[in-house]
Protein backbone atom coordinates (compact mmCIF):
# COMPACT_ATOMS: atom_id res chain seq x y z
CA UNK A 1 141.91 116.38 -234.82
CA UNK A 2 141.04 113.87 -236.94
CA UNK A 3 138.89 111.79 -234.75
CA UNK A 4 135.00 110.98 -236.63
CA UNK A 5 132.46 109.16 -234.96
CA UNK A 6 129.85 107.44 -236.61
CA UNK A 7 125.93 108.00 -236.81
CA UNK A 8 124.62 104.57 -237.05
CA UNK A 9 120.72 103.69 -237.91
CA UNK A 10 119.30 101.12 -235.47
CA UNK A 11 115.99 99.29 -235.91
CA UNK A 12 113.49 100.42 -233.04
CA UNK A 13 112.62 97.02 -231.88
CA UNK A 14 116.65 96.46 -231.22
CA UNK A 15 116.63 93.86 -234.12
CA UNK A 16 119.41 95.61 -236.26
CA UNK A 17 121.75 97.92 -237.00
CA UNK A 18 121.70 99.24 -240.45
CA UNK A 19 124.98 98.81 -241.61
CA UNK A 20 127.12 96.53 -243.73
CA UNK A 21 124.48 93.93 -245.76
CA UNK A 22 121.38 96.22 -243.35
CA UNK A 23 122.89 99.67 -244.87
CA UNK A 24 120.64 100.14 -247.77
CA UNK A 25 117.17 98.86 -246.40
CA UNK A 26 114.49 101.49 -245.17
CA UNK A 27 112.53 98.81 -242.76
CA UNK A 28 113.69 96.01 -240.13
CA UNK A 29 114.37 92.39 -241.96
CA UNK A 30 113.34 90.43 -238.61
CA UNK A 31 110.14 92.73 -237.53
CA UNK A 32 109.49 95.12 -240.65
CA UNK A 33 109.63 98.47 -239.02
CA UNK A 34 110.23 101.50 -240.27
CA UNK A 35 114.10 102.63 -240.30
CA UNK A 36 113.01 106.32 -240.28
CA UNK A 37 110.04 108.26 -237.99
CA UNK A 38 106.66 108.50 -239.40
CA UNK A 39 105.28 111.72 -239.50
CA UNK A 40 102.63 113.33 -237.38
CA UNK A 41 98.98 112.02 -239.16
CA UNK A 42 101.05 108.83 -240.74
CA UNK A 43 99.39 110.12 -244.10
CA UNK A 44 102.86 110.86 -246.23
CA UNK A 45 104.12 108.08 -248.77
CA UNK A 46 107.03 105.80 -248.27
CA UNK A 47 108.93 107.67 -250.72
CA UNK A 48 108.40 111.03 -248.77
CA UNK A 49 109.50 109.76 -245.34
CA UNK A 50 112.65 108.19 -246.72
CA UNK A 51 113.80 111.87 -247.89
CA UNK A 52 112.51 113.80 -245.22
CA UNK A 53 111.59 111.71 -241.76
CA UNK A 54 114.41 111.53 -239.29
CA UNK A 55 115.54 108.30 -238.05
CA UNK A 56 113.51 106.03 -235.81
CA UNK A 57 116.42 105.36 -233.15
CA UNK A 58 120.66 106.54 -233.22
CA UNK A 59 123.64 104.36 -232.01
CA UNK A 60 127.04 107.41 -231.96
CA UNK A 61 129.94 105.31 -232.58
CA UNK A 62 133.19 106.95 -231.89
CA UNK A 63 136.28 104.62 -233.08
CA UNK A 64 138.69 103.89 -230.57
CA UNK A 65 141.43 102.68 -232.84
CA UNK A 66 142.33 106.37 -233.87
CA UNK A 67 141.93 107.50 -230.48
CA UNK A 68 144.47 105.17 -229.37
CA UNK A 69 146.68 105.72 -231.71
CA UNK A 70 146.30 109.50 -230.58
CA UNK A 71 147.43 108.77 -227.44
CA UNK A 72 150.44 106.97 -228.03
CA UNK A 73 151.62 109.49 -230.33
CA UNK A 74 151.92 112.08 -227.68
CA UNK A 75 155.16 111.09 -225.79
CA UNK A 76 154.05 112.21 -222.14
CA UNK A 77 150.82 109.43 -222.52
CA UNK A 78 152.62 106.85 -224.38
CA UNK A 79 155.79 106.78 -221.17
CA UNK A 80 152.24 107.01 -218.61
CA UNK A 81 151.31 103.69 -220.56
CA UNK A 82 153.45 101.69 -219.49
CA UNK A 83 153.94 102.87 -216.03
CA UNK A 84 152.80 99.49 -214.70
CA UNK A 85 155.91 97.72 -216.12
CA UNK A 86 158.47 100.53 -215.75
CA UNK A 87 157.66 102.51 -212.27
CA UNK A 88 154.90 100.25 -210.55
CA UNK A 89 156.67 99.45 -207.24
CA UNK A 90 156.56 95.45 -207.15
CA UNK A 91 156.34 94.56 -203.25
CA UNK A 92 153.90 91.91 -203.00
CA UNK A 93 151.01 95.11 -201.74
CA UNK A 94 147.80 95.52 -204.32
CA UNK A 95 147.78 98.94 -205.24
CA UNK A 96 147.18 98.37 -209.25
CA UNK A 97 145.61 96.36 -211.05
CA UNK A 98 148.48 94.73 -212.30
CA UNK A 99 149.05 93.37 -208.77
CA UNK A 100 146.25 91.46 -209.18
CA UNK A 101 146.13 87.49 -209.52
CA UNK A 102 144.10 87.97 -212.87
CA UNK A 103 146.60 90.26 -214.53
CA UNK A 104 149.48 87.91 -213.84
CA UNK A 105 146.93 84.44 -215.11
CA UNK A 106 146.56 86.23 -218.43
CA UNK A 107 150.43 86.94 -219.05
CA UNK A 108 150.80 83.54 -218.31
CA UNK A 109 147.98 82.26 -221.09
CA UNK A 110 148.52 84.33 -223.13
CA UNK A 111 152.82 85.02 -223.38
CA UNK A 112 152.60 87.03 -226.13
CA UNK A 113 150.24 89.22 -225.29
CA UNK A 114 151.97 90.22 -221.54
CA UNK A 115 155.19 90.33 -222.88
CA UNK A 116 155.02 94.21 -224.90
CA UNK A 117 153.68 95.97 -221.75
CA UNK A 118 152.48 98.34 -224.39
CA UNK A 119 149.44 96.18 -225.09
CA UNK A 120 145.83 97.85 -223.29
CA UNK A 121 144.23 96.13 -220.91
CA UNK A 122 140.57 97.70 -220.90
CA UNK A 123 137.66 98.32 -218.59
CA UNK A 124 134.40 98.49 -219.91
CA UNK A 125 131.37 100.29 -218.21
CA UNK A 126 127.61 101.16 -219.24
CA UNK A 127 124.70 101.37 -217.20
CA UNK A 128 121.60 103.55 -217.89
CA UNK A 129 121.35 107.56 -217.16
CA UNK A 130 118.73 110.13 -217.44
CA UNK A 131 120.25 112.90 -219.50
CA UNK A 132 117.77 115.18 -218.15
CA UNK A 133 117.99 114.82 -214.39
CA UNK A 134 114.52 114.03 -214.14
CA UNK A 135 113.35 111.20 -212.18
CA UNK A 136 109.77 110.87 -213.60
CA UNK A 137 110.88 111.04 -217.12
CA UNK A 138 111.17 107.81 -218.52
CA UNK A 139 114.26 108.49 -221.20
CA UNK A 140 117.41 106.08 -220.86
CA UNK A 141 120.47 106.45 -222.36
CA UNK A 142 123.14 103.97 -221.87
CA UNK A 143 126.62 105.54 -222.88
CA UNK A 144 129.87 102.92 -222.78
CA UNK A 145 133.21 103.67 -221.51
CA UNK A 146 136.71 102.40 -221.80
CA UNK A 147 138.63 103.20 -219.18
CA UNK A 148 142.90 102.20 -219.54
CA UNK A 149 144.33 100.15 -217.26
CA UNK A 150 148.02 100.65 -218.02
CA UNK A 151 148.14 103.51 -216.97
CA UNK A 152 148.86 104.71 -213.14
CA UNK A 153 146.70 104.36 -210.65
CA UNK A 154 146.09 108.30 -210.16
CA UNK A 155 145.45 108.81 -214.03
CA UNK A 156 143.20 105.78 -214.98
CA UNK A 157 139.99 107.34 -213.57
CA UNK A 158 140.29 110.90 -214.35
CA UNK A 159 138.04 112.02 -217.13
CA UNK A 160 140.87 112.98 -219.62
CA UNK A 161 141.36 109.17 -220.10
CA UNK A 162 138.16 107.44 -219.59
CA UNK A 163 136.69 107.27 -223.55
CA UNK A 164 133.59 107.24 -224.14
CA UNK A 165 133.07 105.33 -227.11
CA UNK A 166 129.47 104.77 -227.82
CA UNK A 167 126.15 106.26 -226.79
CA UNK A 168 123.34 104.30 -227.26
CA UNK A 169 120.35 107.14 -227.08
CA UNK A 170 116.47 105.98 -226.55
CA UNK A 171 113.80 106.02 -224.60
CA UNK A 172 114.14 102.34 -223.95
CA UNK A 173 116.90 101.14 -222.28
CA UNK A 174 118.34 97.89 -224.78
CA UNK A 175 118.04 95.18 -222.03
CA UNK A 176 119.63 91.82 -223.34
CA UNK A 177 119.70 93.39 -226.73
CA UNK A 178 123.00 95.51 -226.12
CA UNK A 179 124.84 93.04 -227.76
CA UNK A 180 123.61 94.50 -230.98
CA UNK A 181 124.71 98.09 -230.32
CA UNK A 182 127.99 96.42 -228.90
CA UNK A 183 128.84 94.87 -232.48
CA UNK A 184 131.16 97.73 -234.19
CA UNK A 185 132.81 98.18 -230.96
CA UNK A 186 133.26 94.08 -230.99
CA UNK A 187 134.83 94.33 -234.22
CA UNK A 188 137.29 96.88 -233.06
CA UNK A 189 138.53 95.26 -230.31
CA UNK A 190 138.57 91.22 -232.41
CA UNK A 191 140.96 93.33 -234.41
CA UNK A 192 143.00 94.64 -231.59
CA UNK A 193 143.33 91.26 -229.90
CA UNK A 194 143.55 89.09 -233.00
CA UNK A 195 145.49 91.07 -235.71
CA UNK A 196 146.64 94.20 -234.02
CA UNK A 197 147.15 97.88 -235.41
CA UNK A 198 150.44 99.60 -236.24
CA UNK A 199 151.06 102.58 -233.70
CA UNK A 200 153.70 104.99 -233.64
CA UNK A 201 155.25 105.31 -230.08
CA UNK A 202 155.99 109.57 -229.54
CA UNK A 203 157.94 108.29 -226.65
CA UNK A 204 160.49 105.20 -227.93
CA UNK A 205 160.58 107.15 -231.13
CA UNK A 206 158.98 103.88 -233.06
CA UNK A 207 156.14 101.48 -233.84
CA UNK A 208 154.83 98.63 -232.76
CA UNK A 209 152.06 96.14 -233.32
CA UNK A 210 149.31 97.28 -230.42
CA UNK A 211 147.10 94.52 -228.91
CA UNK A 212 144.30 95.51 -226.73
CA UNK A 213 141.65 93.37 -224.82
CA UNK A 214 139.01 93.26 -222.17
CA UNK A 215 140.54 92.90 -219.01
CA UNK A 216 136.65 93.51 -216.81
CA UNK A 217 133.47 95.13 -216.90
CA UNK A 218 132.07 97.80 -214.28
CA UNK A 219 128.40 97.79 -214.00
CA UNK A 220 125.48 97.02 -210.99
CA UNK A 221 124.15 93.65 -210.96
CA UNK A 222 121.28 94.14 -213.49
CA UNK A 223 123.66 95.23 -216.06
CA UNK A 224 125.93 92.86 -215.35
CA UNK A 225 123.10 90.22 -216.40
CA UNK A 226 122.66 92.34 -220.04
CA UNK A 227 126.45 92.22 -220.91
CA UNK A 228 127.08 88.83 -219.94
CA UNK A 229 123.86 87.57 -220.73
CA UNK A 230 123.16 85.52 -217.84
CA UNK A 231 120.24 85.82 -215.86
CA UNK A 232 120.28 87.77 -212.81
CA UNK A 233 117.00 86.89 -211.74
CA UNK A 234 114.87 83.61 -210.40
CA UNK A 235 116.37 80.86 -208.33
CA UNK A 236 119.56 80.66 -209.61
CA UNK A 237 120.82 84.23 -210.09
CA UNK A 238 124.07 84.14 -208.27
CA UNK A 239 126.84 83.39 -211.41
CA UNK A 240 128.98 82.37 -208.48
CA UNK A 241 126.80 79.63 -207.16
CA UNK A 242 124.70 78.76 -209.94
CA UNK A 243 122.23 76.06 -209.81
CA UNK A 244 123.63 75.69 -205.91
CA UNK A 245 122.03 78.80 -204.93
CA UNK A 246 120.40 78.92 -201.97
CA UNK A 247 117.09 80.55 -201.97
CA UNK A 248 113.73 80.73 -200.26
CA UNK A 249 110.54 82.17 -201.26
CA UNK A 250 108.62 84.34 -199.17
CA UNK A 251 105.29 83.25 -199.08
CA UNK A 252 103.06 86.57 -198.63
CA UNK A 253 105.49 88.96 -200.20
CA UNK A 254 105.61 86.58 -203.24
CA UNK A 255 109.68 87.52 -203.47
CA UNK A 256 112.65 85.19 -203.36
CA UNK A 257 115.20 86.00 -200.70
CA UNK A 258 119.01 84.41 -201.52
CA UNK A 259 120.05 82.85 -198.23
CA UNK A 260 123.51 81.10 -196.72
CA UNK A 261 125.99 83.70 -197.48
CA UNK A 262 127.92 83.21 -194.22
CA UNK A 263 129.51 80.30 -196.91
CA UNK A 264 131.64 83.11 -198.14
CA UNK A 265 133.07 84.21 -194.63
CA UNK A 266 136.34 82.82 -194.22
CA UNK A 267 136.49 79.41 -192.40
CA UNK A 268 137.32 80.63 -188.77
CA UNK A 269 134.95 83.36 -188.63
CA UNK A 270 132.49 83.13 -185.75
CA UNK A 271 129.26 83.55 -187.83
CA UNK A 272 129.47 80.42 -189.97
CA UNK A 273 128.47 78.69 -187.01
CA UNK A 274 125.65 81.11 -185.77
CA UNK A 275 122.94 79.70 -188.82
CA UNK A 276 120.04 79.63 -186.42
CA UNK A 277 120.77 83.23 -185.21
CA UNK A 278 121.23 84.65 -189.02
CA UNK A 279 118.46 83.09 -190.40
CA UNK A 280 115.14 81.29 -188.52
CA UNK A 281 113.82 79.48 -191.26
CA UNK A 282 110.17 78.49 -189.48
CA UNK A 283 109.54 81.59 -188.78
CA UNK A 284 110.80 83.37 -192.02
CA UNK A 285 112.38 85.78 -189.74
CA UNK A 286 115.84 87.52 -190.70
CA UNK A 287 118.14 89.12 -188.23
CA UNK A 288 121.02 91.32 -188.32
CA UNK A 289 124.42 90.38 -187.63
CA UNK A 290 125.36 91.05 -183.44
């Protein structure tokens, strides 16, 4: 069908990814690891595990550029994406994500961009899995998935249309290092937002110029903290609060417990008044809500 993916070398320690001005090298410019496996006994020459050793760690690449323009090209998926601008029903009720305040604040930076409902608005997910359904093995594998955004509401979650688009496959999980494996999928999407790609539309019978960007992330908390890169741990790990979080730490259990959150209630709620029920500081005791 046309659509390759891409078998890229990636230094062990998460340095680099051998490609581009990295492509030719057989060990790591930052820590000087090997690029391939060393075999069992570590007695063989350099030369001979260059031929024959495997390598050390694998980032699968699949393009999403030709898998978009595969979709558009079949005329039942390009009239589906668009669906938010042609069928959504606009009556004030959130049922899409186009309904949403942040949809409507980026067609209103960015003009262009919302005005050819054509252009993607993408979701982006990755979080760790055990490929082998073992809890006391140890492996990690972090695959990443687009999911579409244009399209309706009963189609944007099935699994014909989620992509996955990389699979990042170790023993270690990356950590704050993603950002390394993230870099040809990065360079994709600068290109979709900042140039664009000719596409062929199979249902309008023409082409365009297709835009695409990053409309959110899904992830838990702790991967939240490796995309974005903020630190989801220590006193100030709420992104929302920041260096006003309120915290405490406990001082047997040697934890810190995030306190005050009845600041989020809305401003007639009951419990915004009840702080001495929620929370008795003195005593370091915590009780449920009544």
């Amino acid at each position: 069908m046309g659509l390759q993916y891409k078998k890229i070398h990636a230094c062990p320690n998460d340095c680099i990814l051998y490609r581009k001005e990295f492509e030719t090298l057989h060990k790591c410019p930052c820590c000087g690891l090997s690029r391939y496996k060393l075999k069992d006994g570590g007695g063989s020459s350099d030369e001979d595990v260059y031929e024959k050793g495997g390598p050390a760690k694998v980032l699968w690449y699949l393009p999403i550029i030709p898998r978009f323009k595969r979709l558009f090209a079949n005329a039942t998926d390009a009239m589906n994406l668009t669906w938010h601008a042609d069928n959504r029903n606009c009556d004030g009720m959130l049922r899409h994500p186009a309904d949403s305040p942040q949809w409507k604040i980026i067609d209103g930076l960015f003009p262009d961009f919302g005005s050819e409902a054509r252009n993607l608005r993408l979701g982006l997910a990755s979080d760790g899995m055990n490929l082998f359904g073992n809890l006391s093995t140890n492996h990690s594998s972090w695959p990443v998935l687009l999911s579409i955004y244009n399209l309706p509401p009963w189609l944007y979650m099935k699994r014909k249309y989620v992509i996955l688009c990389m699979l990042i496959a170790d023993p270690r999980q990356p950590g704050n290092d993603i950002d390394v494996y993230l870099s040809p999928l990065i360079e994709d999407l600068r290109i979709l937002w900042e140039e664009g790609v000719d596409v062929f539309d199979g249902y309008r019978q023409q082409s365009f110029k297709l835009r695409a960007m990053i409309f959110c992330t899904i992830n838990d908390f702790l991967a939240y903290g490796n995309l974005s890169g903020y630190s989801v741990k220590g006193h100030h790990a709420c992104p929302i609060c920041q260096q006003q979080t309120s915290y405490l730490r406990l001082k047997h259990g040697k934890k810190i417990v995030y306190t005050k959150h009845q600041k989020f209630l809305k401003p007639n709620c009951p419990y915004r008044r009840l702080k001495k029920l929620l929370m008795d500081v003195k005593s370091m005791k915590f009780h449920r809500y009544p």
